[in-house]
Protein backbone atom coordinates (compact mmCIF):
# COMPACT_ATOMS: atom_id res chain seq x y z
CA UNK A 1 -135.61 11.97 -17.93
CA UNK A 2 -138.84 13.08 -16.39
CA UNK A 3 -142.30 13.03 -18.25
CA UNK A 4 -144.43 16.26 -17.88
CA UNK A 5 -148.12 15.63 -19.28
CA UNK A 6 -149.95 18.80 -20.67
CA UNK A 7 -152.07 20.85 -18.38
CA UNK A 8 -154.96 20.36 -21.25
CA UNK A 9 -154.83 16.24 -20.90
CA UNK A 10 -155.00 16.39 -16.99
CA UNK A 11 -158.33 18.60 -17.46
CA UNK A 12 -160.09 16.24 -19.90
CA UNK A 13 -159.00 13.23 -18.10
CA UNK A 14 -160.89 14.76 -14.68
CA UNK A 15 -163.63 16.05 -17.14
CA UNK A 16 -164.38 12.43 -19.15
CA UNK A 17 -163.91 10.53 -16.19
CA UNK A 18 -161.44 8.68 -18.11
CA UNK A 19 -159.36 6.39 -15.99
CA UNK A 20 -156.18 7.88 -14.65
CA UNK A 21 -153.56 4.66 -15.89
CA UNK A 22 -154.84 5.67 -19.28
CA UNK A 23 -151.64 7.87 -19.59
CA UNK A 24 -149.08 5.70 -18.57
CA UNK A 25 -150.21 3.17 -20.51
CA UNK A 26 -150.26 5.06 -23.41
CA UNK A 27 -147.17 5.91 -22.91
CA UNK A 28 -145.67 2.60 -22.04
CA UNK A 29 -146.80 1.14 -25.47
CA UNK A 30 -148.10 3.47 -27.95
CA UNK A 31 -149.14 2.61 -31.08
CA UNK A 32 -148.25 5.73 -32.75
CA UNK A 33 -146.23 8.51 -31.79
CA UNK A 34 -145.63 11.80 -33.31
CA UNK A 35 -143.59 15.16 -32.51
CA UNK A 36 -145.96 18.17 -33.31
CA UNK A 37 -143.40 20.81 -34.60
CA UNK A 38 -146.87 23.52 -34.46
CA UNK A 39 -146.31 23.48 -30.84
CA UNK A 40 -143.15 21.32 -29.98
CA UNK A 41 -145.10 18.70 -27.93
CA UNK A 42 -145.03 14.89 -28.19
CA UNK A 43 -147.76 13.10 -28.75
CA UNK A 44 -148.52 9.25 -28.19
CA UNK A 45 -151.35 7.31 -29.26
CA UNK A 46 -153.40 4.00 -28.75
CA UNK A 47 -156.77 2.37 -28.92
CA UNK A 48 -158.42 1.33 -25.87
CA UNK A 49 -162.01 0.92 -23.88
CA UNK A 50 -163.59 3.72 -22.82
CA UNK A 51 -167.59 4.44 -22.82
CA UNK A 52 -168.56 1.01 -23.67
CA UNK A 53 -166.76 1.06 -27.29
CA UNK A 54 -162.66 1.09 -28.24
CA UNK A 55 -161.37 4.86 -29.00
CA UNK A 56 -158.33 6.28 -30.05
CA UNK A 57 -156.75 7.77 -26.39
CA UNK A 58 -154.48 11.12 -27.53
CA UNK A 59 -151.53 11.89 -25.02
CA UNK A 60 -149.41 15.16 -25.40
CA UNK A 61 -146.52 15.55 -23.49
CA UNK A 62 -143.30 16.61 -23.12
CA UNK A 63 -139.85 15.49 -22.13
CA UNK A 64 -137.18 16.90 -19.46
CA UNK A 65 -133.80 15.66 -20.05
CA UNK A 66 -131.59 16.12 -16.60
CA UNK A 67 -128.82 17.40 -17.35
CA UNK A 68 -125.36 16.67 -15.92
CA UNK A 69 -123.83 18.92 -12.91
């Protein structure tokens, strides 16, 4: 299985300066996760530190399965 994180989420995190194990741990232990049917993305959530206060950090992502040769 290989993760592939939205082109939008790499932008933002260069943008905000927001650190760049935000995603993986996100990831790693979300506290909410959702599949948008809109536009067929995942999406993870969690609350953690950023700016001086606690925020809710949005992930979208999606998932590869490999597939057997």
């Amino acid at each position: 299985m290989k993760i592939v994180y939205r082109p939008h989420l790499l932008r933002r995190l260069k943008q905000r300066k927001v650190p760049k194990d935000y995603p993986r741990q996100i990831l790693q232990n979300p506290e909410q996760e959702y599949f948008d049917s809109a536009t067929m993305h995942n999406i993870a959530v969690k609350r953690l530190p950023y700016g001086g206060k606690v925020h809710h950090m949005v992930i979208a992502y999606d998932i590869i399965e490999k597939r057997e040769k």
